[in-house]
C-alpha atoms as a PDB file:
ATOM      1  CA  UNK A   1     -18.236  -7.002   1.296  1.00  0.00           C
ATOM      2  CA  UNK A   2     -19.859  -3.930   1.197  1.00  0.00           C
ATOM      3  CA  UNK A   3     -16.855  -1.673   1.345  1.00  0.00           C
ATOM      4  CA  UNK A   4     -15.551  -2.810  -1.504  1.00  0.00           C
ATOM      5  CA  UNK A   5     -18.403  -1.836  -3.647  1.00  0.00           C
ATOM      6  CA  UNK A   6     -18.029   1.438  -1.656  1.00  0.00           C
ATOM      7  CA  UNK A   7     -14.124   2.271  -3.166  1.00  0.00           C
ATOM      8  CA  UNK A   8     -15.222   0.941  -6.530  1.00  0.00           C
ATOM      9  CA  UNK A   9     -17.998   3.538  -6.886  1.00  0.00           C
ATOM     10  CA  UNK A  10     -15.983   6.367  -5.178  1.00  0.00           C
ATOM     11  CA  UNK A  11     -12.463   5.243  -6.361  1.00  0.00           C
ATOM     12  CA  UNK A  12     -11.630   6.797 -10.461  1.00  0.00           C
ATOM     13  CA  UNK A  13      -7.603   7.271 -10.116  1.00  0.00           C
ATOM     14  CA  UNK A  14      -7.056   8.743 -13.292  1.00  0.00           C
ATOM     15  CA  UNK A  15      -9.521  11.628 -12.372  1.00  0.00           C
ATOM     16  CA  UNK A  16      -9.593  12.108  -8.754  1.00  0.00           C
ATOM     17  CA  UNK A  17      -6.873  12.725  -5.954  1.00  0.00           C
ATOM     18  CA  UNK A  18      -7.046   9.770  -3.122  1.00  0.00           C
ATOM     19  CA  UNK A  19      -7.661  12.060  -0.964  1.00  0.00           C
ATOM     20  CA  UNK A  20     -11.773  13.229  -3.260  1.00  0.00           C
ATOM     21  CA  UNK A  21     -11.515   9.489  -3.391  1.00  0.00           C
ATOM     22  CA  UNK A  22     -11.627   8.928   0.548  1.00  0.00           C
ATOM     23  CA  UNK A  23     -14.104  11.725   1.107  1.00  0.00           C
ATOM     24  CA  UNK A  24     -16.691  10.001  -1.407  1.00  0.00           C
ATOM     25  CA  UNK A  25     -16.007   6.683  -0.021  1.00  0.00           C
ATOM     26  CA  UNK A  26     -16.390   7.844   3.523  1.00  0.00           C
ATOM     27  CA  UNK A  27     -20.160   9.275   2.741  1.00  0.00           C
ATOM     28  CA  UNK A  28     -20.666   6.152   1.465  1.00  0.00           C
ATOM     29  CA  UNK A  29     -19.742   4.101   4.657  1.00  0.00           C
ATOM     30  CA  UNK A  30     -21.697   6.321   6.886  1.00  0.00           C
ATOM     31  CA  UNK A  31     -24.955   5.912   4.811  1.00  0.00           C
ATOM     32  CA  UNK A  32     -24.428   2.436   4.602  1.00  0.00           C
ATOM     33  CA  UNK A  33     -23.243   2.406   8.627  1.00  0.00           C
ATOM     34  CA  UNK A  34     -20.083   0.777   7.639  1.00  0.00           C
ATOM     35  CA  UNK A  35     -18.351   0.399  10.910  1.00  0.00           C
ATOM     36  CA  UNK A  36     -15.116  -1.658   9.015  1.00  0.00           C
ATOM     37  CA  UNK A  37     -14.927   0.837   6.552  1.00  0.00           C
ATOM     38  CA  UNK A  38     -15.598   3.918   8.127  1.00  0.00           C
ATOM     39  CA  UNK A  39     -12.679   3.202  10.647  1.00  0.00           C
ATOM     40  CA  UNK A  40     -10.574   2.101   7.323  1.00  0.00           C
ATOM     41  CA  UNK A  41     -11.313   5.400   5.805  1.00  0.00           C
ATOM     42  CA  UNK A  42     -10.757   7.409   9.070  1.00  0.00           C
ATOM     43  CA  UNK A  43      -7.626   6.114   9.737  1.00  0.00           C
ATOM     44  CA  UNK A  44      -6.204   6.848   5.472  1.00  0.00           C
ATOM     45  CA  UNK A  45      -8.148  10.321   6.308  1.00  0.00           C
ATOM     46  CA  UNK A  46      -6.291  11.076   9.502  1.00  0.00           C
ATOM     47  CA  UNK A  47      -2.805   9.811   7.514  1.00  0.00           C
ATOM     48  CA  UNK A  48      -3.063  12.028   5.010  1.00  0.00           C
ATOM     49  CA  UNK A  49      -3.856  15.373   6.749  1.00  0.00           C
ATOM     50  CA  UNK A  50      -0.578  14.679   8.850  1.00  0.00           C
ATOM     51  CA  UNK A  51       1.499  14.034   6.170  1.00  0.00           C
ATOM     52  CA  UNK A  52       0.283  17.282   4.678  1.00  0.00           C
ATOM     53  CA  UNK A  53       0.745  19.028   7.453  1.00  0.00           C
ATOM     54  CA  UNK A  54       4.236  17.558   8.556  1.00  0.00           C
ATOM     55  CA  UNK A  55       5.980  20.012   5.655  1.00  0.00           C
ATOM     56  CA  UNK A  56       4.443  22.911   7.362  1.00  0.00           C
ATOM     57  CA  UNK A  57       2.162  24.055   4.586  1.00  0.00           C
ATOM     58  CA  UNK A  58      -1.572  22.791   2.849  1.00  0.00           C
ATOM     59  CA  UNK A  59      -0.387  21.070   0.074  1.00  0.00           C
ATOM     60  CA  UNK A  60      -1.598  18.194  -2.094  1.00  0.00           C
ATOM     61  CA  UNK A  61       0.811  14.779  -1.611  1.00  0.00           C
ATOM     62  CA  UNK A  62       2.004  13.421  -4.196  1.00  0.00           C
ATOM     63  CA  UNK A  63       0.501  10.307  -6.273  1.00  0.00           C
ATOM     64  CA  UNK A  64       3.440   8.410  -4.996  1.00  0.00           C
ATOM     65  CA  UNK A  65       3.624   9.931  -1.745  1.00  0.00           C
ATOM     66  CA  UNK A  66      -0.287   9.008  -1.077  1.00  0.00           C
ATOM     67  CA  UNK A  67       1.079   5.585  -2.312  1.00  0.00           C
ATOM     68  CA  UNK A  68       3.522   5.076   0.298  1.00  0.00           C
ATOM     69  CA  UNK A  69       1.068   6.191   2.676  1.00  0.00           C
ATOM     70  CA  UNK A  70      -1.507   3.720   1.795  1.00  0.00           C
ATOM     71  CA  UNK A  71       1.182   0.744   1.939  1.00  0.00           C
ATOM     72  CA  UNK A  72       2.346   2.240   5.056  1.00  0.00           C
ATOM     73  CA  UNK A  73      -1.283   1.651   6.642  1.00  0.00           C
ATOM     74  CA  UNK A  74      -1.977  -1.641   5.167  1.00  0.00           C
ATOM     75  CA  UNK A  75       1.630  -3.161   6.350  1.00  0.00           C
ATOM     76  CA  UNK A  76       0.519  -1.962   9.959  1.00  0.00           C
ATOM     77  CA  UNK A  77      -2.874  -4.078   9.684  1.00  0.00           C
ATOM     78  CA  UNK A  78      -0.857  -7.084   8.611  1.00  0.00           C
ATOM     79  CA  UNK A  79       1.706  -6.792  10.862  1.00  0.00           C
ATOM     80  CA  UNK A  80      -0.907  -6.464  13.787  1.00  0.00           C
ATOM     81  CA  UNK A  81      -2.719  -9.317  12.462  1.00  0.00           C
ATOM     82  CA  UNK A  82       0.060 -11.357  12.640  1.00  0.00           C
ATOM     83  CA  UNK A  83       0.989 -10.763  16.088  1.00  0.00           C
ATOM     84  CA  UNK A  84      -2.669 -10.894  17.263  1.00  0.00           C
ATOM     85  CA  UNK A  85      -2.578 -14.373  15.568  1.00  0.00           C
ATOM     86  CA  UNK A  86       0.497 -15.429  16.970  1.00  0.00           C
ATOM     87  CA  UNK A  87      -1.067 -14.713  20.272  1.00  0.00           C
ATOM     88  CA  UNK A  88      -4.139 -17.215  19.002  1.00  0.00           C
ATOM     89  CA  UNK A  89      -6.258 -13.490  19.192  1.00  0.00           C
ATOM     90  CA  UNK A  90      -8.169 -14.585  15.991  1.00  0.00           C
ATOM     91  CA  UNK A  91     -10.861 -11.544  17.607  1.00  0.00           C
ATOM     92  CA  UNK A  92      -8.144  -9.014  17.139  1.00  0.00           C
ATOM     93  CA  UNK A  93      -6.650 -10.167  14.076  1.00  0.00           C
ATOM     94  CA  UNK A  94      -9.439 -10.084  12.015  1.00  0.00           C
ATOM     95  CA  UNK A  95     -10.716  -6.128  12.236  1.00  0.00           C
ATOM     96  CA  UNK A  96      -7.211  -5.858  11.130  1.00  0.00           C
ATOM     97  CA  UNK A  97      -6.972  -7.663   7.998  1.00  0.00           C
ATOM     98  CA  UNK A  98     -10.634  -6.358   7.355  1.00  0.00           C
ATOM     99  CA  UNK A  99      -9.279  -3.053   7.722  1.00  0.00           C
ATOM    100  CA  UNK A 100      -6.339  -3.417   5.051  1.00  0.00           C
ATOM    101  CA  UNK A 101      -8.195  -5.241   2.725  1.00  0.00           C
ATOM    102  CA  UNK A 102     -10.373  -1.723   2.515  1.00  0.00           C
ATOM    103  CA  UNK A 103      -7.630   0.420   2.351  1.00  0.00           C
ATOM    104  CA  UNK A 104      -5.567  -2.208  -0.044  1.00  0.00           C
ATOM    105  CA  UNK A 105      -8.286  -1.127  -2.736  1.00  0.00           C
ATOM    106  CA  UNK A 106      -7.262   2.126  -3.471  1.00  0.00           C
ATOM    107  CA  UNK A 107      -3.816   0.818  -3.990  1.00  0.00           C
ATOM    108  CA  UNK A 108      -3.078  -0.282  -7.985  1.00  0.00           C
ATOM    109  CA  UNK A 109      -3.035  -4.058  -8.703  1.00  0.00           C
ATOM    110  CA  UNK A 110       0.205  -5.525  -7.113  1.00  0.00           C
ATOM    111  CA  UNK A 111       2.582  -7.603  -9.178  1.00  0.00           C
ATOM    112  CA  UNK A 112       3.282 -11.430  -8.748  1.00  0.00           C
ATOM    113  CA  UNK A 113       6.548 -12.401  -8.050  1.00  0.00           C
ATOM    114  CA  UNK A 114       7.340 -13.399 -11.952  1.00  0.00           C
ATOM    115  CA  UNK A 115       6.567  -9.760 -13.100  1.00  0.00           C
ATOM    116  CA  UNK A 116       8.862  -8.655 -10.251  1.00  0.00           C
ATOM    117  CA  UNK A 117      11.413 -11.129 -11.430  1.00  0.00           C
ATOM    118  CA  UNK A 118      11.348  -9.732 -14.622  1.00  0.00           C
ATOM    119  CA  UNK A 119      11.851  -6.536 -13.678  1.00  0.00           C
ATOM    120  CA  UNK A 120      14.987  -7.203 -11.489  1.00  0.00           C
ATOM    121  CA  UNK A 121      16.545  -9.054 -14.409  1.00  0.00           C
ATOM    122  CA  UNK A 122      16.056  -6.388 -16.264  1.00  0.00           C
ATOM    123  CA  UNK A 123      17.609  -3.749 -13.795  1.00  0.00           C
ATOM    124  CA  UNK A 124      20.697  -6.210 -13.263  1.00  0.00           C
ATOM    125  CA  UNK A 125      21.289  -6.690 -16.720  1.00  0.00           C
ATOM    126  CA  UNK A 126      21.546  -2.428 -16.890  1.00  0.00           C
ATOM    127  CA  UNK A 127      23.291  -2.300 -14.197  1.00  0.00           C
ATOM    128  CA  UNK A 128      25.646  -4.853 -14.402  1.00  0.00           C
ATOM    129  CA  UNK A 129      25.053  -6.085 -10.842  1.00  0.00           C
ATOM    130  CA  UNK A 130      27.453  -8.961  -9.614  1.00  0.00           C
ATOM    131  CA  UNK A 131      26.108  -9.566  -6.438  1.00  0.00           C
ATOM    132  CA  UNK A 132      25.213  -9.237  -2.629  1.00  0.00           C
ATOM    133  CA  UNK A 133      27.581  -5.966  -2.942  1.00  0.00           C
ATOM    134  CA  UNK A 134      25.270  -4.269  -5.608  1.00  0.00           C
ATOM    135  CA  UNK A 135      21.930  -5.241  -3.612  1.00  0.00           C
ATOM    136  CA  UNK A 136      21.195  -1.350  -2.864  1.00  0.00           C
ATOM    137  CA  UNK A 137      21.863  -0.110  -6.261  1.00  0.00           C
ATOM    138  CA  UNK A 138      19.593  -2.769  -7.814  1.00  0.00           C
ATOM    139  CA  UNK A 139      16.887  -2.094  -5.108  1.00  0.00           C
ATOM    140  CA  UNK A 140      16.565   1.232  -5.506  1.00  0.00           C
ATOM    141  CA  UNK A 141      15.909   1.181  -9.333  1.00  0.00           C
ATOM    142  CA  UNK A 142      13.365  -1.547  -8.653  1.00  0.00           C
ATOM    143  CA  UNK A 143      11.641   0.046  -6.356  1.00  0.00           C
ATOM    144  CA  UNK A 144      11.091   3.221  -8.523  1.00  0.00           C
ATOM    145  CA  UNK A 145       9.998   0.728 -11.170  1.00  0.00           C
ATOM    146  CA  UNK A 146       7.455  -0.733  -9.290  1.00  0.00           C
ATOM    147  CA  UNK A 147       6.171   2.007  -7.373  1.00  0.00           C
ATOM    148  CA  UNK A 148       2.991   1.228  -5.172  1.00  0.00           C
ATOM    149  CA  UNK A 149       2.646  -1.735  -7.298  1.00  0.00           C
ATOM    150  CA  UNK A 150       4.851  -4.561  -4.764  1.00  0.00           C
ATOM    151  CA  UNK A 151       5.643  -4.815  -1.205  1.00  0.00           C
ATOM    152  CA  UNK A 152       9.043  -3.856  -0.675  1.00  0.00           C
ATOM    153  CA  UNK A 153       9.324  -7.243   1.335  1.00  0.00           C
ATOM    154  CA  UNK A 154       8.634  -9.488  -1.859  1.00  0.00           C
ATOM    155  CA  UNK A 155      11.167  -6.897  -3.751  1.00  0.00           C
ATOM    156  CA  UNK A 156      14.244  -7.618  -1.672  1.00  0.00           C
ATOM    157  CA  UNK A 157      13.676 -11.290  -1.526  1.00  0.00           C
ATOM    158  CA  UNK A 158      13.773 -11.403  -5.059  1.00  0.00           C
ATOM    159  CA  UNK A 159      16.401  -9.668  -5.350  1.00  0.00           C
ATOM    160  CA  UNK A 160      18.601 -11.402  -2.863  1.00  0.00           C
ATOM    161  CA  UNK A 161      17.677 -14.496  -4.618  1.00  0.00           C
ATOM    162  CA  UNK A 162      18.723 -13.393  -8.263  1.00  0.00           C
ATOM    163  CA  UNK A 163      22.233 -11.416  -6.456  1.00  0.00           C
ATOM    164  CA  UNK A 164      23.052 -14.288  -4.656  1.00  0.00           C
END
């Protein structure tokens, strides 16, 4: 997949914002005439200059802000994708899980559900969490824990299943 090579030459976290990131990748995908990834990259483009401008004022987002935002656009893909396939629209479905996969990559590596596990042991054993009733206080440490790194989906499951 040629996209991918695109984010791994443009993509360096630890030295550039997503947002120099998207730029480089994006001058990438046109020389390469990209369609997949160009629209990817549009659409993470277009995200982020609305979030910036929602506050009123031209400011750099975040690291976990751009996060969010990235998850944000990859859950829509999937969720399309499902309901294209549940429709038997295999045409539409795949642009859309083509599309997240690009925009997945400048996400960090995700963790499995037994390094998610771990982690809500951990919080329930601070906590002192008894059950259903402490759900919210648990997720909420989790979730800062994890940061970008799960889907907030596989985070409550687990968490239901260790409360319950």
């Amino acid at each position: 997949m040629l996209s991918c090579q695109l984010v791994r030459k443009c993509e360096s976290k630890n030295t550039m914002s997503l947002q120099t990131a998207i730029m480089k990748a994006l001058k990438e995908a046109m020389k390469a005439k990209d369609q997949n990834a160009l629209t990817s990259l549009r659409a993470v483009k277009s995200a982020i200059l609305l979030a910036q401008t929602e506050s009123g004022a031209k400011e750099e987002l975040t690291e976990a802000q751009e996060l969010k935002l990235l998850q944000k656009l990859v859950k829509q893909r999937k969720d399309s994708a499902k309901i294209f396939t549940e429709q038997n629209r295999t045409d539409l479905a795949e642009p859309e899980l083509a599309q997240a996969a690009v925009i997945a990559q400048f996400l960090p590596q995700q963790m499995d559900e037994d390094a998610i596990a771990a982690i809500v042991d951990q919080v329930i054993a601070e906590t002192g969490a008894q059950g259903m009733k402490d759900m919210g206080k648990v997720m909420g440490q989790v979730n800062a824990k994890v940061a970008g790194k799960a889907d907030g989906s596989t985070v409550a499951k687990v968490v239901k299943e260790k409360l319950s």
